[in-house]
N, C-alpha and C. Protein backbone atom coordinates (compact mmCIF):
# COMPACT_ATOMS: atom_id res chain seq x y z
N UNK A 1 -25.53 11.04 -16.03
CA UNK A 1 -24.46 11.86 -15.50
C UNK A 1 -23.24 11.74 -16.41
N UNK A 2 -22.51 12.87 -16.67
CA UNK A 2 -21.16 13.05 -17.66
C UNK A 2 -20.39 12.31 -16.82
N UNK A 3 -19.71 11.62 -17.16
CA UNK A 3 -18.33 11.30 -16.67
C UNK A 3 -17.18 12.57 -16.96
N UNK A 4 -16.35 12.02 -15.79
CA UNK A 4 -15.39 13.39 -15.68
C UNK A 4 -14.36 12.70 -16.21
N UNK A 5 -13.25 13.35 -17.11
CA UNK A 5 -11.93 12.73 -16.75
C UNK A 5 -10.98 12.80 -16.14
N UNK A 6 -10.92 12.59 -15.49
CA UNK A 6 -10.14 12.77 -13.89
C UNK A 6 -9.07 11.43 -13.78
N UNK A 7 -8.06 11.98 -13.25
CA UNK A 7 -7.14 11.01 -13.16
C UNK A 7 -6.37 11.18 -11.64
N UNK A 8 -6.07 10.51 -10.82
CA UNK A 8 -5.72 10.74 -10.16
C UNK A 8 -3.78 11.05 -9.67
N UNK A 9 -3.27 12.09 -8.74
CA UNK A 9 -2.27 12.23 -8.91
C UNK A 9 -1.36 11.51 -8.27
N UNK A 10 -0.34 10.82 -8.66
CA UNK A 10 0.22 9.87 -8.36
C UNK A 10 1.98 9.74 -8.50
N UNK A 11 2.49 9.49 -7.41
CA UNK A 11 3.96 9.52 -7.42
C UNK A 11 4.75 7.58 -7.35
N UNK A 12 5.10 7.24 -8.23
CA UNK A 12 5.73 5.93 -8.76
C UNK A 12 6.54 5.82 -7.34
N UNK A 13 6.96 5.36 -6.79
CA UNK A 13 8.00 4.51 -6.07
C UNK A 13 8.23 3.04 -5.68
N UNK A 14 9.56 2.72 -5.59
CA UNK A 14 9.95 1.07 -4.91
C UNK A 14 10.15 1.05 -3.63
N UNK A 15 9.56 0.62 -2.83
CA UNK A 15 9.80 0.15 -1.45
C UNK A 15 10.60 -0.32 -1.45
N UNK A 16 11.12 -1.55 -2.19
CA UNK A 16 12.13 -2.22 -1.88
C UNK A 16 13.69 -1.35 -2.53
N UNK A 17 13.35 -1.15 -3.66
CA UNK A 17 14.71 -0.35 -4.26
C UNK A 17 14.68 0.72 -3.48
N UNK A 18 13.86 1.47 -2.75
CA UNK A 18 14.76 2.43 -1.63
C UNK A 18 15.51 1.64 -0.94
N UNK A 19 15.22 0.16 -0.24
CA UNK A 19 16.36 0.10 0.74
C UNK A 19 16.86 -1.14 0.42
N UNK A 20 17.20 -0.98 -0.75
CA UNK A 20 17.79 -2.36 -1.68
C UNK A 20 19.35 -2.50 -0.98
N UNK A 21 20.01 -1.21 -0.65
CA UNK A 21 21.56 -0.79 -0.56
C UNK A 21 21.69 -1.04 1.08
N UNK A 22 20.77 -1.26 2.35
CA UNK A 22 20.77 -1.08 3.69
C UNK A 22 21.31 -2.46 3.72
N UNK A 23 22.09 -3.07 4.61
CA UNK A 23 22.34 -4.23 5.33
C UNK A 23 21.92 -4.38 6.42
N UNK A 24 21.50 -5.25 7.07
CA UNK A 24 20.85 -5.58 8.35
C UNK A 24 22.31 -5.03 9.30
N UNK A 25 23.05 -5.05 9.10
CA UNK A 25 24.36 -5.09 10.17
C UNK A 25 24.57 -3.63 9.84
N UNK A 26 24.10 -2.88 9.19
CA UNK A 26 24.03 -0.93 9.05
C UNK A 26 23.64 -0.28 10.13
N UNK A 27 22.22 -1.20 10.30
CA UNK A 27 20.93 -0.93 11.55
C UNK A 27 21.44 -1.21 12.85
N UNK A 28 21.99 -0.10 13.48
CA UNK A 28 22.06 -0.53 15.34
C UNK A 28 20.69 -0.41 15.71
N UNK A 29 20.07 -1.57 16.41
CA UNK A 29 18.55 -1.65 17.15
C UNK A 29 18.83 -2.27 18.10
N UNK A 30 18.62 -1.55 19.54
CA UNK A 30 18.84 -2.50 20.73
C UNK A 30 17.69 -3.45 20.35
N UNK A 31 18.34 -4.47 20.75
CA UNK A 31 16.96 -6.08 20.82
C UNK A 31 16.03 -5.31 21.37
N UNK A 32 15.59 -4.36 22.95
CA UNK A 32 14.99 -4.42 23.38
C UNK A 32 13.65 -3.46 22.48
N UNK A 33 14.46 -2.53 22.20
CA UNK A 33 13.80 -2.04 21.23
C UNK A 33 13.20 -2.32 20.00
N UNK A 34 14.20 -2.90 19.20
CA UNK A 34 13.70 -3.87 18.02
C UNK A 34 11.81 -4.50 18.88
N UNK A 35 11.96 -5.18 19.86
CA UNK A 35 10.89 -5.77 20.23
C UNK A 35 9.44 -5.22 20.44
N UNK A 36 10.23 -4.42 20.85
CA UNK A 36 8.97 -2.94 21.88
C UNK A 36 7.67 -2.30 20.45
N UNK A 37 8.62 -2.68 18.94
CA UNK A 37 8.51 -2.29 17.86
C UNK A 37 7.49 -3.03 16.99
N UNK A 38 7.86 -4.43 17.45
CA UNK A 38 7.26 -5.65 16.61
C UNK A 38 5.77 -5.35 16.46
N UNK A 39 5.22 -5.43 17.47
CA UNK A 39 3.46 -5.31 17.55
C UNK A 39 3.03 -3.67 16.12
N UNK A 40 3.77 -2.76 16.90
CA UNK A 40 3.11 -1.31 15.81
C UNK A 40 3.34 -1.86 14.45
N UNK A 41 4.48 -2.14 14.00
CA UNK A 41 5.27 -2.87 12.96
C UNK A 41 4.47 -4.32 12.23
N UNK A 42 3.61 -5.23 12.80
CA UNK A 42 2.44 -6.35 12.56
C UNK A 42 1.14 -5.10 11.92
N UNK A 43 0.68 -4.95 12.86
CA UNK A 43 -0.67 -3.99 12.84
C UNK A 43 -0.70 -3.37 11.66
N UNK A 44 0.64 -2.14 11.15
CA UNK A 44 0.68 -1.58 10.15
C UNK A 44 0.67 -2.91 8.80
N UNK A 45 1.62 -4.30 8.67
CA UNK A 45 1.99 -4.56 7.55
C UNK A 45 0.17 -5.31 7.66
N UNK A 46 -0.02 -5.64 8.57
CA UNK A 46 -1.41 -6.53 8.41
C UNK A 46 -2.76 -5.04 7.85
N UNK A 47 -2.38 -4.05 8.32
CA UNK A 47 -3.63 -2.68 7.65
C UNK A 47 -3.01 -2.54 6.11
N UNK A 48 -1.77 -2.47 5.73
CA UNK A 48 -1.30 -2.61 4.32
C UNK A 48 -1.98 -3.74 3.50
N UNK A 49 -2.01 -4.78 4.14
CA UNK A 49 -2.09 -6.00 3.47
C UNK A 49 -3.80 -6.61 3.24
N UNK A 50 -4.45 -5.69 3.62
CA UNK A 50 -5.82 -5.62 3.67
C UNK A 50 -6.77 -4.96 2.78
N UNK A 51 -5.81 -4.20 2.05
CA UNK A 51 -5.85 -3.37 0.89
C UNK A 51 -5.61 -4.68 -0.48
N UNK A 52 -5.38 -5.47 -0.11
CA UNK A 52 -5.88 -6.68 -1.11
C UNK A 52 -7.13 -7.12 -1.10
N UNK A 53 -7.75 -7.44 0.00
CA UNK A 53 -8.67 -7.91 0.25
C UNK A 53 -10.21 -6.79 -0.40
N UNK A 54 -9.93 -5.92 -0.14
CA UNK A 54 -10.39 -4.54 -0.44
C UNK A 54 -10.80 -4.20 -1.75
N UNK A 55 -9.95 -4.54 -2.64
CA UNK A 55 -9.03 -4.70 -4.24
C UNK A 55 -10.00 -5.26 -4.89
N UNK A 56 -10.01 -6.23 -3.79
CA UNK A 56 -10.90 -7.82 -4.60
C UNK A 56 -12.13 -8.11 -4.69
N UNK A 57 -12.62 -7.27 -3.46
CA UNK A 57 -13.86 -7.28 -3.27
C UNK A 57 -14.71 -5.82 -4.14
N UNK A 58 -13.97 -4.66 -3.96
CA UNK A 58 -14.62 -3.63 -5.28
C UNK A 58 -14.51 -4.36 -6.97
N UNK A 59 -13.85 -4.99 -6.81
CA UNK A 59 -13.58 -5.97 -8.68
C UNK A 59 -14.43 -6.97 -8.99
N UNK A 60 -14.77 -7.85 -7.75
CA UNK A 60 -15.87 -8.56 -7.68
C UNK A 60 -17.47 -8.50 -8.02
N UNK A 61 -17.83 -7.16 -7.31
CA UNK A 61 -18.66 -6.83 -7.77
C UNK A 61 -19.16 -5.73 -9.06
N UNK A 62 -18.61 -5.85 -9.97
CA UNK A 62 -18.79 -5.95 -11.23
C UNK A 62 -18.90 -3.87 -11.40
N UNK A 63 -19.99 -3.39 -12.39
CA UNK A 63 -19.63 -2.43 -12.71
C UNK A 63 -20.37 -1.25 -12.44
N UNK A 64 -20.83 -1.70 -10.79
CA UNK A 64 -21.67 -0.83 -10.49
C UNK A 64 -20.47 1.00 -10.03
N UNK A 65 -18.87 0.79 -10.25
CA UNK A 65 -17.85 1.61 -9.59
C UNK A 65 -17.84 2.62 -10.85
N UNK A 66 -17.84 4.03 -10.61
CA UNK A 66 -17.22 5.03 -11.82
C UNK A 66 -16.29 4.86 -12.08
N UNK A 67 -15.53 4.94 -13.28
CA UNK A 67 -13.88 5.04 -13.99
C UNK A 67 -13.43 5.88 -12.91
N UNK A 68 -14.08 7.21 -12.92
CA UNK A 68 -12.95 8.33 -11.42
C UNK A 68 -12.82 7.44 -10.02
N UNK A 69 -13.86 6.18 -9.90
CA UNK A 69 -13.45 5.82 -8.48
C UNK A 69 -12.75 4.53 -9.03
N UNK A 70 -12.93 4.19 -10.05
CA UNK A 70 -11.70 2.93 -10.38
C UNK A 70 -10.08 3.41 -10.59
N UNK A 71 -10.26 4.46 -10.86
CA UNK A 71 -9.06 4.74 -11.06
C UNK A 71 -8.22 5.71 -10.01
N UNK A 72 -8.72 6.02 -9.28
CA UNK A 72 -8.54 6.22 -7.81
C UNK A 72 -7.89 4.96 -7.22
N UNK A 73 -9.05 4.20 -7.03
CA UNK A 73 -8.99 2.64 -6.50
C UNK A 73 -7.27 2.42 -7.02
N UNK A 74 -7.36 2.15 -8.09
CA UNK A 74 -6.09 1.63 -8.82
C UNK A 74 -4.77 2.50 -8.28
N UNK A 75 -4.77 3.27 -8.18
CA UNK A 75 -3.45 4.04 -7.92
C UNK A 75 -3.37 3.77 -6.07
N UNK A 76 -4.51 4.01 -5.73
CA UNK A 76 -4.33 3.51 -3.69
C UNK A 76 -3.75 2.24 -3.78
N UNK A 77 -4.54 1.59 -4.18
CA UNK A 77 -4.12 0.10 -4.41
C UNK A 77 -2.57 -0.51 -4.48
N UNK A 78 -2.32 0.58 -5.90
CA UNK A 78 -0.80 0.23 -6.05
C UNK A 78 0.49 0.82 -4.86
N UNK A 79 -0.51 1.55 -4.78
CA UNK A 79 0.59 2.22 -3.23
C UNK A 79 0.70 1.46 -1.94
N UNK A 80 -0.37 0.94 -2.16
CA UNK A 80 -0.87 -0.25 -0.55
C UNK A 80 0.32 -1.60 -0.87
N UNK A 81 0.09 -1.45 -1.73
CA UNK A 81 0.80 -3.15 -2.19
C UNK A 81 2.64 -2.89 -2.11
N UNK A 82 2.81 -1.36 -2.64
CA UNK A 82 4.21 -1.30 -2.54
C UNK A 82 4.70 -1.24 -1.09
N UNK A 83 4.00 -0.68 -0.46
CA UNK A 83 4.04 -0.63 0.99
C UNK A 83 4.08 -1.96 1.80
N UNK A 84 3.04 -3.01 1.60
CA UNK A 84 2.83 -4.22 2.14
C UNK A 84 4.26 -4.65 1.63
């Protein structure tokens, strides 16, 4: 089979340098709310953060992956991690 060259399309961003400029004391959050929040707010950073695990295990097993799905891989990846 030809390999394609395919690249996937991809937009650069910082998670953190978007909200490098916010102060915690900017944010009005009633406590009660802040709380009500915590659990959706776990769930998501723990589904972000699983995308390591994920990472490690397609790299592990060696070179059975196409360049179009490695390089796929690679760009999700980097988005998962900026996110986590």
């Amino acid at each position: 089979m030809k390999s394609i060259n395919w690249r996937p399309r991809q937009i650069i961003w910082d998670a953190k340098a978007l909200i490098a400029t916010v102060e915690r004391s900017e944010v009005a959050l009633d406590p009660a709310v802040r709380e009500s929040l915590r659990d959706y707010f776990w769930v998501d950073l723990c589904a972000e953060w699983d995308s390591l695990y994920l990472h490690q295990e397609i790299h592990k097993t060696g070179n059975s992956w196409s360049d179009e799905f490695l390089r796929f891989e690679a760009a999700w990846y980097e988005d998962e991690i900026n996110h986590a």
